[in-house]
N, C-alpha and C. Protein backbone atom coordinates (compact mmCIF):
# COMPACT_ATOMS: atom_id res chain seq x y z
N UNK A 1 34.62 -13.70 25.36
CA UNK A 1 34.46 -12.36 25.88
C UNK A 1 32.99 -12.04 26.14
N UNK A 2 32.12 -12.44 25.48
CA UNK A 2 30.79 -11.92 25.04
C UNK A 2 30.12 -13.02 26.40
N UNK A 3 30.44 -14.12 26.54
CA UNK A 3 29.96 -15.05 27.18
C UNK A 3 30.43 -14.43 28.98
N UNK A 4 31.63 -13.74 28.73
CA UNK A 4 31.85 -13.24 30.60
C UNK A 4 31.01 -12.21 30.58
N UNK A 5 30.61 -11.40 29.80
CA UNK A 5 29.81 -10.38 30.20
C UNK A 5 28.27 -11.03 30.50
N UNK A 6 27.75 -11.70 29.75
CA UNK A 6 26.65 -12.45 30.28
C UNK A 6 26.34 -12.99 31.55
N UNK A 7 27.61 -14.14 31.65
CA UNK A 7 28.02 -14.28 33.20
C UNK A 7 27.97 -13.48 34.18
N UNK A 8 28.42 -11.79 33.62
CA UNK A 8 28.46 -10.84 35.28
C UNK A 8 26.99 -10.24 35.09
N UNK A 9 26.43 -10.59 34.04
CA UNK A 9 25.04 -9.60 34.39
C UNK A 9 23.79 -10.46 35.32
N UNK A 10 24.36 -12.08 34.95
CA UNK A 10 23.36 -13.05 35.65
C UNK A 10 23.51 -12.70 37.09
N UNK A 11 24.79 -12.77 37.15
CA UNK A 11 25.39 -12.68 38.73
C UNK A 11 24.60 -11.80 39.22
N UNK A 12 25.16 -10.66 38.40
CA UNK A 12 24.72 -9.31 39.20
C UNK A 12 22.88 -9.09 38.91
N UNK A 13 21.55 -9.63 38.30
CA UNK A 13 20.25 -10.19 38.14
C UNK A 13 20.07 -10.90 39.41
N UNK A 14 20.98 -11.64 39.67
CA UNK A 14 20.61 -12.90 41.21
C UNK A 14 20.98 -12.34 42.77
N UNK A 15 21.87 -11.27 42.34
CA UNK A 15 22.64 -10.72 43.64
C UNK A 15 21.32 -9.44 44.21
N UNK A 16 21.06 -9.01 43.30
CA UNK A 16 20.13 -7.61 43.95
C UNK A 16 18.65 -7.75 42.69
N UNK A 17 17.72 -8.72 43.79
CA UNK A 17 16.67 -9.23 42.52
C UNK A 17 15.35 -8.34 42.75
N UNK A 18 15.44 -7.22 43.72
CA UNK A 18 14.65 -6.31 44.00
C UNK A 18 14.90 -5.15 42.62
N UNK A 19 15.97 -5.39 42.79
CA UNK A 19 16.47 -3.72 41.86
C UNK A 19 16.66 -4.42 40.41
N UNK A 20 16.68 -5.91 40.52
CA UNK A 20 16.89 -6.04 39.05
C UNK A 20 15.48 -6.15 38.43
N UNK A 21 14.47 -6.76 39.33
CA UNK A 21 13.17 -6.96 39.03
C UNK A 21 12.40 -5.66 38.90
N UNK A 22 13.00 -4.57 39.35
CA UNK A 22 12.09 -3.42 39.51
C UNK A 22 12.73 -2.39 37.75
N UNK A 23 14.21 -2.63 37.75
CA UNK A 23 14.73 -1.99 36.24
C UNK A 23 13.82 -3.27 35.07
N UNK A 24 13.49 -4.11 35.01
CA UNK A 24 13.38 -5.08 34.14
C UNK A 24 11.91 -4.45 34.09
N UNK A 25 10.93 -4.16 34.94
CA UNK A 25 9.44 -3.86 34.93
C UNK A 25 9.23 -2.47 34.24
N UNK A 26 10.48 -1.65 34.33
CA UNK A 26 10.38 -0.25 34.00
C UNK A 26 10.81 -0.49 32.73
N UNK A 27 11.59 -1.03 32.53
CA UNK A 27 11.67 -1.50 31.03
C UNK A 27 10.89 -1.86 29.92
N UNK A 28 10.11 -2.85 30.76
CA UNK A 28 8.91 -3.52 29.86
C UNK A 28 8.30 -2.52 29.44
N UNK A 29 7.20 -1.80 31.10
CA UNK A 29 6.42 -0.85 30.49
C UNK A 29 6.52 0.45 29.50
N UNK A 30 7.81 0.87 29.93
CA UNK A 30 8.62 2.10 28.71
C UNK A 30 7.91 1.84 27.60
N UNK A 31 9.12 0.35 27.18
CA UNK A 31 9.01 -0.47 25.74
C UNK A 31 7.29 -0.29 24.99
N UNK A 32 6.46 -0.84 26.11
CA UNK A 32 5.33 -1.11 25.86
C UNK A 32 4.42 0.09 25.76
N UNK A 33 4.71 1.40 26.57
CA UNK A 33 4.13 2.74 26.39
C UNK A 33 4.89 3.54 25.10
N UNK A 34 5.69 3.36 24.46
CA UNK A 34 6.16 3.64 23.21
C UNK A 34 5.37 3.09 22.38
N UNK A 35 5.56 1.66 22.50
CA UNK A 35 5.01 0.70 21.24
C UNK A 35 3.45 1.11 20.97
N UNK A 36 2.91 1.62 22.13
CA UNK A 36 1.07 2.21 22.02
C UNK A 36 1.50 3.56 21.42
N UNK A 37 1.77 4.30 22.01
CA UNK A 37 2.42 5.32 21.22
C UNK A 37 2.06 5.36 19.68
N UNK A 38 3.31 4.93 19.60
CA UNK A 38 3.70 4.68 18.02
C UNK A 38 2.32 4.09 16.65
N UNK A 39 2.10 3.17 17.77
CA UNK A 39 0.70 2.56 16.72
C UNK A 39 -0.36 3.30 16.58
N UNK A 40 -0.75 4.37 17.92
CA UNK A 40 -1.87 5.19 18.18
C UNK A 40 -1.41 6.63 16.62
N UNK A 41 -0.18 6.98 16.73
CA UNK A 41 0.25 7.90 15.92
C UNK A 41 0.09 7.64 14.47
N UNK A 42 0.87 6.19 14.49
CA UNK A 42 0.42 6.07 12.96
C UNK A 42 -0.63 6.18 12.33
N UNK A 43 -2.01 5.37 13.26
CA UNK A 43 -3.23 5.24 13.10
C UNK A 43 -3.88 6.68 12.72
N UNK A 44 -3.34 7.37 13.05
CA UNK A 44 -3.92 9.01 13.37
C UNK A 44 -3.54 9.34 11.98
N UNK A 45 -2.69 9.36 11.37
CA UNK A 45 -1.56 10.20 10.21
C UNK A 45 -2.15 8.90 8.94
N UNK A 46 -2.71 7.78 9.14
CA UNK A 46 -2.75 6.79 8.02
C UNK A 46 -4.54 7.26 7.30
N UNK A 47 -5.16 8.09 7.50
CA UNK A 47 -6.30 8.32 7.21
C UNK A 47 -5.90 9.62 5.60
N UNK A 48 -6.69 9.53 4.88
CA UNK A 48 -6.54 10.05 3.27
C UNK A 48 -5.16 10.41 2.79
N UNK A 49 -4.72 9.30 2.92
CA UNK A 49 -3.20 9.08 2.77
C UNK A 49 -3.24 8.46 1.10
N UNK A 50 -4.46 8.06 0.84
CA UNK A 50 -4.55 7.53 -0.81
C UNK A 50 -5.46 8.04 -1.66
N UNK A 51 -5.65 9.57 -1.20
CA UNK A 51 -6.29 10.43 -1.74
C UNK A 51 -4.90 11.79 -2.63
N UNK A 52 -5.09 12.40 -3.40
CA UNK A 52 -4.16 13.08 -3.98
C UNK A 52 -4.09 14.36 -2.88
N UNK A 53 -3.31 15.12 -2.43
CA UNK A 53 -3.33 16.04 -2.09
C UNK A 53 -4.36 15.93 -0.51
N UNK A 54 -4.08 15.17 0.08
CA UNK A 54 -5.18 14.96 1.25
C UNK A 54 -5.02 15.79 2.57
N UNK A 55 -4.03 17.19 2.36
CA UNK A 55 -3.97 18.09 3.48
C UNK A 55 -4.99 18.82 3.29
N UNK A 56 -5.66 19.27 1.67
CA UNK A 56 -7.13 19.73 1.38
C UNK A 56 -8.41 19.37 1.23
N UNK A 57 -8.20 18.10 1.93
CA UNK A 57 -9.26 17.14 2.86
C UNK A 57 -10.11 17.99 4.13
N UNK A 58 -10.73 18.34 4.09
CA UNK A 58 -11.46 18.43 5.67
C UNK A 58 -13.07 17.67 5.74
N UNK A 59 -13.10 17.60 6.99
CA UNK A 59 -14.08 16.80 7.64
C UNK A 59 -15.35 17.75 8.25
N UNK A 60 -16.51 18.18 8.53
CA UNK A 60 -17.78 18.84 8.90
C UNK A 60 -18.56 17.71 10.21
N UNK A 61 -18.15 17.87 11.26
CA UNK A 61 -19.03 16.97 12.36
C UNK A 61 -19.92 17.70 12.72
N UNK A 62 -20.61 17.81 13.22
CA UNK A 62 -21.70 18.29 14.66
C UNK A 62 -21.74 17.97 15.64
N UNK A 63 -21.62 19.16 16.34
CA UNK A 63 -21.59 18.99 18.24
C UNK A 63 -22.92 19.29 18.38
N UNK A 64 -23.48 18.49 19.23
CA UNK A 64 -24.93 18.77 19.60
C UNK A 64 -24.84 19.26 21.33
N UNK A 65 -25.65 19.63 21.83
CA UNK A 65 -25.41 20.62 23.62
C UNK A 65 -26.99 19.93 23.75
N UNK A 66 -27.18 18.53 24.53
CA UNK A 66 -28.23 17.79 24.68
C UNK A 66 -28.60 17.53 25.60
N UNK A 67 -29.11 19.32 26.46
CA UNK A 67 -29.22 19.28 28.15
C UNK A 67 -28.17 18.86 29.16
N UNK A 68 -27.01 19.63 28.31
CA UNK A 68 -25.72 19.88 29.17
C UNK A 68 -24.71 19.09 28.51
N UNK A 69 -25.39 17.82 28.28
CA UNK A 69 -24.46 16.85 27.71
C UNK A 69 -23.83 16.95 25.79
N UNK A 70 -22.45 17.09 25.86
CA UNK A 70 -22.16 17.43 24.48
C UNK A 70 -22.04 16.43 23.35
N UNK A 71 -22.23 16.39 22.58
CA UNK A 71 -22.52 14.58 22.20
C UNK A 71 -21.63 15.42 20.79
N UNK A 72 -21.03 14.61 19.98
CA UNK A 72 -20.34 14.42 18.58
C UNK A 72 -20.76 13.59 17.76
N UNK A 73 -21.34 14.29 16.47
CA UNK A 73 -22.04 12.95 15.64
C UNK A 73 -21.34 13.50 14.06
N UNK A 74 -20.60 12.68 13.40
CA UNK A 74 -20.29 12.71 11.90
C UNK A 74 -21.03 13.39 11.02
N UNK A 75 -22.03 12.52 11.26
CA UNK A 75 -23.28 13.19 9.73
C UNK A 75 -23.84 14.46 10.68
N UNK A 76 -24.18 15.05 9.04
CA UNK A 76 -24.67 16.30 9.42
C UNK A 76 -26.27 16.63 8.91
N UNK A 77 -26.95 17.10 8.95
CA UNK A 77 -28.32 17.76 8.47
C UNK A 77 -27.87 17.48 7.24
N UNK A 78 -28.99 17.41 6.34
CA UNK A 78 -29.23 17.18 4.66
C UNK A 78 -29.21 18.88 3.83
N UNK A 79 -29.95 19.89 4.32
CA UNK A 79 -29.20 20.62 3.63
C UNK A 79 -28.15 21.27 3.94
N UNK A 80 -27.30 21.05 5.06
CA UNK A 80 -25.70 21.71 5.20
C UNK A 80 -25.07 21.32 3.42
N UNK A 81 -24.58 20.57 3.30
CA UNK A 81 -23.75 20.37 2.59
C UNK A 81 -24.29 21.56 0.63
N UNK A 82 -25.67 21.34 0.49
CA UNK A 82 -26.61 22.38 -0.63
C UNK A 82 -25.94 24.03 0.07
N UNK A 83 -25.77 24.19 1.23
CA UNK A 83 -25.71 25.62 2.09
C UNK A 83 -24.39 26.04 1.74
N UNK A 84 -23.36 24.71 1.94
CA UNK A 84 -21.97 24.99 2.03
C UNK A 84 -21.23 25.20 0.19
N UNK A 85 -21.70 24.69 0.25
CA UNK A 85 -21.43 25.05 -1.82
C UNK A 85 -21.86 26.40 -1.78
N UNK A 86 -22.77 26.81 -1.72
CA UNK A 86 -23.37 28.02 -2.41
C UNK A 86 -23.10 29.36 -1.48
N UNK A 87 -22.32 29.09 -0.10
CA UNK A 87 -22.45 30.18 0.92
C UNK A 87 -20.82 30.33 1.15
N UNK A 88 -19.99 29.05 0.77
CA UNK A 88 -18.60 29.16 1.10
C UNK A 88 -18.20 29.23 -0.20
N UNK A 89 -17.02 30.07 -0.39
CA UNK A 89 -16.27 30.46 -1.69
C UNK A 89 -14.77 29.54 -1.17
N UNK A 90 -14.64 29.07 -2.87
CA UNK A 90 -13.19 28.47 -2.59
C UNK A 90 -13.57 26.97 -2.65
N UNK A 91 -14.66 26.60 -2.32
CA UNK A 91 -14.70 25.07 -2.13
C UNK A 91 -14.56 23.83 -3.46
N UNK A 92 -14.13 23.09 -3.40
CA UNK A 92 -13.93 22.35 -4.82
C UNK A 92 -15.00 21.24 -4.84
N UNK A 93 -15.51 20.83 -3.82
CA UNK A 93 -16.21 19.50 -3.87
C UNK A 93 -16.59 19.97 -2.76
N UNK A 94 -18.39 18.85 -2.43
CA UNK A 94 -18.77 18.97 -1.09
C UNK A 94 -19.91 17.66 -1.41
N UNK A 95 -18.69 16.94 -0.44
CA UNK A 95 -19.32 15.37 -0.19
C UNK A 95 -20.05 14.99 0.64
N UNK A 96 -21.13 14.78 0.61
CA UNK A 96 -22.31 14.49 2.14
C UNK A 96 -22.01 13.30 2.76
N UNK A 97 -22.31 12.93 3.92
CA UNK A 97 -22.31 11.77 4.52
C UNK A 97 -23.32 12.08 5.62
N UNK A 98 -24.14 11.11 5.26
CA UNK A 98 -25.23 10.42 6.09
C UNK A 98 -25.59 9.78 6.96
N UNK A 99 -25.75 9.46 7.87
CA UNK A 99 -26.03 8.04 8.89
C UNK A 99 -27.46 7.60 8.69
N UNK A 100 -27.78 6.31 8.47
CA UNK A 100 -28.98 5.80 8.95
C UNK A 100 -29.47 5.97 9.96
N UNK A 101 -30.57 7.00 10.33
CA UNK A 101 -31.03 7.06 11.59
C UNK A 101 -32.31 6.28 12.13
N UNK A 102 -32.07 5.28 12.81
CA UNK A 102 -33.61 4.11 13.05
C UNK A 102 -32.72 3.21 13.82
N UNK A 103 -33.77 2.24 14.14
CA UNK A 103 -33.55 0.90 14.97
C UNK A 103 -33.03 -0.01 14.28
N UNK A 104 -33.79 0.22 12.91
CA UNK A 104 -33.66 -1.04 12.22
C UNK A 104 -31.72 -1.20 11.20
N UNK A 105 -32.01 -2.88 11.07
CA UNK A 105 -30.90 -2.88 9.74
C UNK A 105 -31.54 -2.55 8.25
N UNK A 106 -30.31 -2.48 7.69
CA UNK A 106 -30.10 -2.00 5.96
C UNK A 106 -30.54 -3.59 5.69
N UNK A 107 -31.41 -3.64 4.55
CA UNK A 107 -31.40 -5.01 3.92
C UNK A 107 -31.18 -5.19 2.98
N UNK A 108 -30.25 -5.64 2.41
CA UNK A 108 -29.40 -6.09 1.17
C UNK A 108 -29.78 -7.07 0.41
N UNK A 109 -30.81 -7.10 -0.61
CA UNK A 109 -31.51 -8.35 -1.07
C UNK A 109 -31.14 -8.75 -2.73
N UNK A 110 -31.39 -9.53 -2.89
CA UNK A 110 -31.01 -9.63 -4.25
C UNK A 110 -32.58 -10.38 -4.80
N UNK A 111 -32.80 -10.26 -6.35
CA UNK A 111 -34.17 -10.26 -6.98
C UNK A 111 -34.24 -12.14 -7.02
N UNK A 112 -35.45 -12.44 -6.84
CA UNK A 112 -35.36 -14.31 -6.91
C UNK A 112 -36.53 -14.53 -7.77
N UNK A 113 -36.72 -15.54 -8.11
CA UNK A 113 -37.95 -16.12 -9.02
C UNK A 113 -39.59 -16.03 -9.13
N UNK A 114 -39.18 -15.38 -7.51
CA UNK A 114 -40.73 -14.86 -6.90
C UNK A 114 -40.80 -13.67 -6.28
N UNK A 115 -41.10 -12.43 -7.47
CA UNK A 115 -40.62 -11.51 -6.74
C UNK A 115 -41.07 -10.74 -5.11
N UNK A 116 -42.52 -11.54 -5.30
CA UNK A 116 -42.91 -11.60 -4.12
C UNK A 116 -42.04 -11.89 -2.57
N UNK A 117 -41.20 -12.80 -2.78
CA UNK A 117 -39.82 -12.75 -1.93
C UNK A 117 -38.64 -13.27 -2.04
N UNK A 118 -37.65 -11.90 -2.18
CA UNK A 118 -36.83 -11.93 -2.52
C UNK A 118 -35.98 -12.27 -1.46
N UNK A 119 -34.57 -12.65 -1.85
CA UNK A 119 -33.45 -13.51 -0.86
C UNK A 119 -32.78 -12.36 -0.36
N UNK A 120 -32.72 -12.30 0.87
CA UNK A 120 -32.22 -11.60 1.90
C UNK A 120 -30.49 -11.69 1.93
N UNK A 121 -29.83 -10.94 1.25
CA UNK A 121 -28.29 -11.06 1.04
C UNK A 121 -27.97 -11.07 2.56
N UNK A 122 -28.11 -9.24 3.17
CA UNK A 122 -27.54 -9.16 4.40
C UNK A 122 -27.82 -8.37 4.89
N UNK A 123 -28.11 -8.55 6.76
CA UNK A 123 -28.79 -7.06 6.87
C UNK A 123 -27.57 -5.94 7.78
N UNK A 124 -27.17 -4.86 7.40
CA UNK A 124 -26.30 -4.36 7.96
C UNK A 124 -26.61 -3.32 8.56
N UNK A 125 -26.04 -2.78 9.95
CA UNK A 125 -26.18 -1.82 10.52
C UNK A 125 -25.30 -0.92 10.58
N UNK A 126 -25.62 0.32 11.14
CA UNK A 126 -24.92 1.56 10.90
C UNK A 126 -24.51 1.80 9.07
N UNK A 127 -25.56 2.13 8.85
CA UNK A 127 -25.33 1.73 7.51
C UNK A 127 -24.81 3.97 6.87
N UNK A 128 -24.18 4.17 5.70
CA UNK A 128 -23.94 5.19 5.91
C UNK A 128 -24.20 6.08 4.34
N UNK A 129 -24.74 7.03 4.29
CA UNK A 129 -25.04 7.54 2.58
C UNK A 129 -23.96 8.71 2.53
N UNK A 130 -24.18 8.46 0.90
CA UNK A 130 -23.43 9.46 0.33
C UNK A 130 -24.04 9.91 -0.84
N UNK A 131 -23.25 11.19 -1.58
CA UNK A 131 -24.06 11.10 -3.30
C UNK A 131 -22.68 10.81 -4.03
N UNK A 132 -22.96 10.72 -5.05
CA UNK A 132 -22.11 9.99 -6.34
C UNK A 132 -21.03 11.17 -6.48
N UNK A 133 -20.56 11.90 -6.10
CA UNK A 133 -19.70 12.82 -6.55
C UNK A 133 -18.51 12.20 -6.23
């Protein structure tokens, strides 16, 4: 039974290969505009997901207006975060985050026999601060 229905769909794939080639393409891409979809969504919803209570999570960016052009940068000025404790009521914590701002990399060294020069672990960029809280 299973094997005649196969049979009439080949048939009918070989008989009209405009319309079968054109349902088979709309198919794919559907399939494939879901499947981005889906991964883009999760990606979105999988962030302080292993934090307790992470709907009372929020985030502090800066929009900068840089002769028209609007630019978005994470870190914020050094005393926002001293401002936001003491000016906003209600707050439980206030975690800074930093960016390294320069050309250069972070150098990660560890102490050697001469302290004169020490071994160069690793040098990393975009490197990012925080304080211990």
């Amino acid at each position: 039974m299973f094997q005649n229905f196969i049979t009439a769909a080949v048939r009918n794939l070989f008989r009209n290969k405009s319309f079968s080639a054109i349902n088979v393409l709309g198919l794919s891409i559907g399939l494939s505009a879901a499947l981005v979809i889906f991964l883009i969504v999760q990606f979105e919803f999988s962030f302080d997901r292993f934090e307790k209570d992470p709907e009372r999570i929020f985030r502090v960016v800066m929009d900068i207006n840089d002769k028209g052009q609007l630019n978005h940068s994470p870190a914020i000025p050094a005393p926002v975060p001293a401002t936001m404790e003491r000016e906003i009521a209600g707050l439980e914590q206030v975690v800074p985050r930093f960016q390294f701002q320069g050309e250069g990399n972070t150098k990660v060294t560890i102490a050697s026999s001469d302290p004169s020069k020490p071994i160069v672990f690793k040098q990393q960029p975009n490197v990012i601060f925080t304080n211990d809280d």
